[in-house]
Protein backbone atom coordinates (compact mmCIF):
# COMPACT_ATOMS: atom_id res chain seq x y z
CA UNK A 1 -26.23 14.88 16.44
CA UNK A 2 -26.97 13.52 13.23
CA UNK A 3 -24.98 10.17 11.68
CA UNK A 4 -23.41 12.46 8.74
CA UNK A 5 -22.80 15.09 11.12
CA UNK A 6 -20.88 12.40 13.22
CA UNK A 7 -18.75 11.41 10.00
CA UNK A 8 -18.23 14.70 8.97
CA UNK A 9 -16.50 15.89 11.97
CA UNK A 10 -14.07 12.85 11.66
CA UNK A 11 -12.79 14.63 8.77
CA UNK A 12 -10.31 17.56 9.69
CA UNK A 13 -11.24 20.38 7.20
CA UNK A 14 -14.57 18.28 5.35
CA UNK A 15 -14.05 19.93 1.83
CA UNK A 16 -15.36 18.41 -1.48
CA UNK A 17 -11.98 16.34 -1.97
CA UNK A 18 -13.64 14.53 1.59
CA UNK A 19 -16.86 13.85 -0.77
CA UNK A 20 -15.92 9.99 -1.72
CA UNK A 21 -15.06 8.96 1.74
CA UNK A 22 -17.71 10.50 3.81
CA UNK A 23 -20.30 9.03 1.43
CA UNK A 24 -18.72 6.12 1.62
CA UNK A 25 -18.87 6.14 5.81
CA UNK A 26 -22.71 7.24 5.35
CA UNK A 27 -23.57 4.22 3.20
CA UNK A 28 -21.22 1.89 5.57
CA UNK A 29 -23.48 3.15 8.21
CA UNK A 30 -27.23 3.04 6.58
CA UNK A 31 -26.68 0.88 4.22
CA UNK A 32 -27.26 3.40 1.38
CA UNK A 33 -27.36 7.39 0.77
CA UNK A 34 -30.61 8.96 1.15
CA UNK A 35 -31.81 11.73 0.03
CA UNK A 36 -31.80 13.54 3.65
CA UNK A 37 -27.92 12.38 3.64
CA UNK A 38 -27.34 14.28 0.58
CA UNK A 39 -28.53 17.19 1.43
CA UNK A 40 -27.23 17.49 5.07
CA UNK A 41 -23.80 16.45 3.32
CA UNK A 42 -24.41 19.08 1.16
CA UNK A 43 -24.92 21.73 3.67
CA UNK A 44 -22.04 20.67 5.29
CA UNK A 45 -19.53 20.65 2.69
CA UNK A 46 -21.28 23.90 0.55
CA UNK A 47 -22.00 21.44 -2.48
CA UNK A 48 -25.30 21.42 -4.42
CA UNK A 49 -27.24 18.08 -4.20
CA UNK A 50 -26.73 17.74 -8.17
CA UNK A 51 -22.69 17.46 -7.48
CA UNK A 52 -22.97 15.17 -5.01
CA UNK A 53 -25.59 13.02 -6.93
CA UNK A 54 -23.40 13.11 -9.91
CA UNK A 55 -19.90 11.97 -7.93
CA UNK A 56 -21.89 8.91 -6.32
CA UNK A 57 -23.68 8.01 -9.41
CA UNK A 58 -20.44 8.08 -11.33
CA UNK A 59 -18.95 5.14 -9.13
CA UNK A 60 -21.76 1.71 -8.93
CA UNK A 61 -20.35 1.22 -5.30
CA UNK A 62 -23.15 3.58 -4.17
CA UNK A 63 -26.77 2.86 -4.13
CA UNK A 64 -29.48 5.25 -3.38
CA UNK A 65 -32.39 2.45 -1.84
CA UNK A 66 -31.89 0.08 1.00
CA UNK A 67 -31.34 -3.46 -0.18
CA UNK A 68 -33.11 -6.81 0.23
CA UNK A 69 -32.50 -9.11 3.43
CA UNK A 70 -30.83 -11.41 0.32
CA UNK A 71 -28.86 -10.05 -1.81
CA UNK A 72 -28.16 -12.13 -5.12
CA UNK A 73 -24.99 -11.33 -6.47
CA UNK A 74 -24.45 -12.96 -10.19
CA UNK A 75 -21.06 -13.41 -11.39
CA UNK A 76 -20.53 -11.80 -14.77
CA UNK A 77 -16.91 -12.59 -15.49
CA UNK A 78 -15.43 -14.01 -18.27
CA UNK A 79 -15.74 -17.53 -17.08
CA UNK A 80 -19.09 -17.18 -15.94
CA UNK A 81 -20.20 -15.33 -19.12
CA UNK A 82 -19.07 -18.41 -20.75
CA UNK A 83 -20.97 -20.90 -18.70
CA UNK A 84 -24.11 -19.06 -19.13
CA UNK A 85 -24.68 -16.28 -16.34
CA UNK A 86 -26.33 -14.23 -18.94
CA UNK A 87 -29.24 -16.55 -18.85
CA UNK A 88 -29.16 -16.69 -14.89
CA UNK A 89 -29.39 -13.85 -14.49
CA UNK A 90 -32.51 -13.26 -16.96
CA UNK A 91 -34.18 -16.68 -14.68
CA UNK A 92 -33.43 -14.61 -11.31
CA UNK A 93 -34.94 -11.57 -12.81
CA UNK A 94 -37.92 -13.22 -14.05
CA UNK A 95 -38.42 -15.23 -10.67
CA UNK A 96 -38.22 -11.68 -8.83
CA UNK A 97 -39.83 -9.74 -10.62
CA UNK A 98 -37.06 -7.40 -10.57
CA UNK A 99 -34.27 -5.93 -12.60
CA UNK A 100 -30.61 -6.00 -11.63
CA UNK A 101 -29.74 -3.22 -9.23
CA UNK A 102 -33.17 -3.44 -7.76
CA UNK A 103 -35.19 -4.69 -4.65
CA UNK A 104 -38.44 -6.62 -4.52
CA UNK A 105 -41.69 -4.75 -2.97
CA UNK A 106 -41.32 -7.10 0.23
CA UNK A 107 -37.72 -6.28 0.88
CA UNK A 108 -36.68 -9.84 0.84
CA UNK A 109 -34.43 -10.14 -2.45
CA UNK A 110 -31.72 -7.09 -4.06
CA UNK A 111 -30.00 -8.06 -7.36
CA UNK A 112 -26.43 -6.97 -7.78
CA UNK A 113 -24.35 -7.48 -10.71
CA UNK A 114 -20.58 -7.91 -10.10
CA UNK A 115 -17.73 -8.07 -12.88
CA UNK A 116 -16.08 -11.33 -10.72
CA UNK A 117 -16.48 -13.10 -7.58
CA UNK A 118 -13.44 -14.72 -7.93
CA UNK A 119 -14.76 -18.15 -8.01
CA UNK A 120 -14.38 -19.38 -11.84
CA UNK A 121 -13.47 -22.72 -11.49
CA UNK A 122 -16.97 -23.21 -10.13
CA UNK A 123 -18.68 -20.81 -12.87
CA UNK A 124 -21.42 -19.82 -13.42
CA UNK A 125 -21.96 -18.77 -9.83
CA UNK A 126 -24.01 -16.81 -7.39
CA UNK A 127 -23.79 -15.23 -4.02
CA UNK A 128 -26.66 -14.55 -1.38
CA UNK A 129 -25.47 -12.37 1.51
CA UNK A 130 -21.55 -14.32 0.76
CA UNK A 131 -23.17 -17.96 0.40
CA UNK A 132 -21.52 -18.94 -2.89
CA UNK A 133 -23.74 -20.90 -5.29
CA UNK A 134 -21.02 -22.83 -7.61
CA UNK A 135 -22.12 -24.46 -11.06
CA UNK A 136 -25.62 -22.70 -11.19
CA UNK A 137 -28.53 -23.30 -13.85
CA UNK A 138 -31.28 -21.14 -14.76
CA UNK A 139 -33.45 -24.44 -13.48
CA UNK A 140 -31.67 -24.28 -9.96
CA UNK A 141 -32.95 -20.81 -9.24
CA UNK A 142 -36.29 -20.88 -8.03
CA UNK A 143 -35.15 -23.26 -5.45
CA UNK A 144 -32.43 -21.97 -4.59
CA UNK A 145 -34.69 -18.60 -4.31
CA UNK A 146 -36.86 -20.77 -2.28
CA UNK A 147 -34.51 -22.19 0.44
CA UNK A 148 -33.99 -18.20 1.05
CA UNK A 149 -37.44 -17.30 1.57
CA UNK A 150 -37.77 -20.36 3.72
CA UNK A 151 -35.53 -19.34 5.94
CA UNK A 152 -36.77 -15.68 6.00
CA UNK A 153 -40.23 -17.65 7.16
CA UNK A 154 -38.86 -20.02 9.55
CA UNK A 155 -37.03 -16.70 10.99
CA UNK A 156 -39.78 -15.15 12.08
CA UNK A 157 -41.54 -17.83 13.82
């Protein structure tokens, strides 16, 4: 038995008002929706790919790729927008090579963009994986980037 097959039957009578949560069980439990998630949700609840597509895509709490072994959260709130997370955020994108929302080629780094991290006395601030990064500059990236990918390296040894 499949792992959406497994959530589904958790839910007495799955229906399409069961969409949100099972989705949100599937992702809990691969880390993301794929494609072959969608459609056996589909199947099982008699929706069309498309609807399902469109309710996930409506709310950002659901991603459709697997993210990095570090994931960079940048604070946009108010007091970080002040204290300059727009340029962070363009130095962490530059240094990845990616844009926000995405994952690098070697798996190591995700970008995620969050509204507050609930931190701003210490703005502007990041979080890898829920390390917080308090009173960030653009210059403190790559090696704070750096430290990461060290320990990815010394990891595998």
């Amino acid at each position: 038995m499949s792992v959406v097959e497994n959530i589904i039957k958790q839910h007495s009578n799955p229906g399409r008002d069961s969409l949100i949560p099972i989705l949100q069980a599937v992702q809990e439990h691969e880390g993301f929706i794929s494609r072959e998630s969608v459609i056996e949700i589909g199947k099982a609840l008699d929706l069309p790919a498309s609807k399902i597509y469109g309710v996930a895509t409506f709310y950002n709490q659901f991603r459709f790729s697997p993210h990095g072994k570090w994931v960079v959260q940048v604070c946009r709130g108010t007091a970080c927008h002040v204290k300059g997370s727009a340029a962070l955020l363009s130095r962490i994108e530059r240094e990845l090579g990616i844009s926000a929302g995405g994952t690098t080629r070697d798996g190591l780094f995700s970008i995620e963009v969050v509204a507050c991290i609930g931190a701003c006395g210490l703005a502007p601030v990041i979080a890898v994986n829920g390390n917080f990064h308090a009173k960030v500059s653009p210059d403190d990236v790559p090696e704070i980037l750096r430290n990461y990918r060290n320990q990815t390296v010394e990891g595998t040894k």
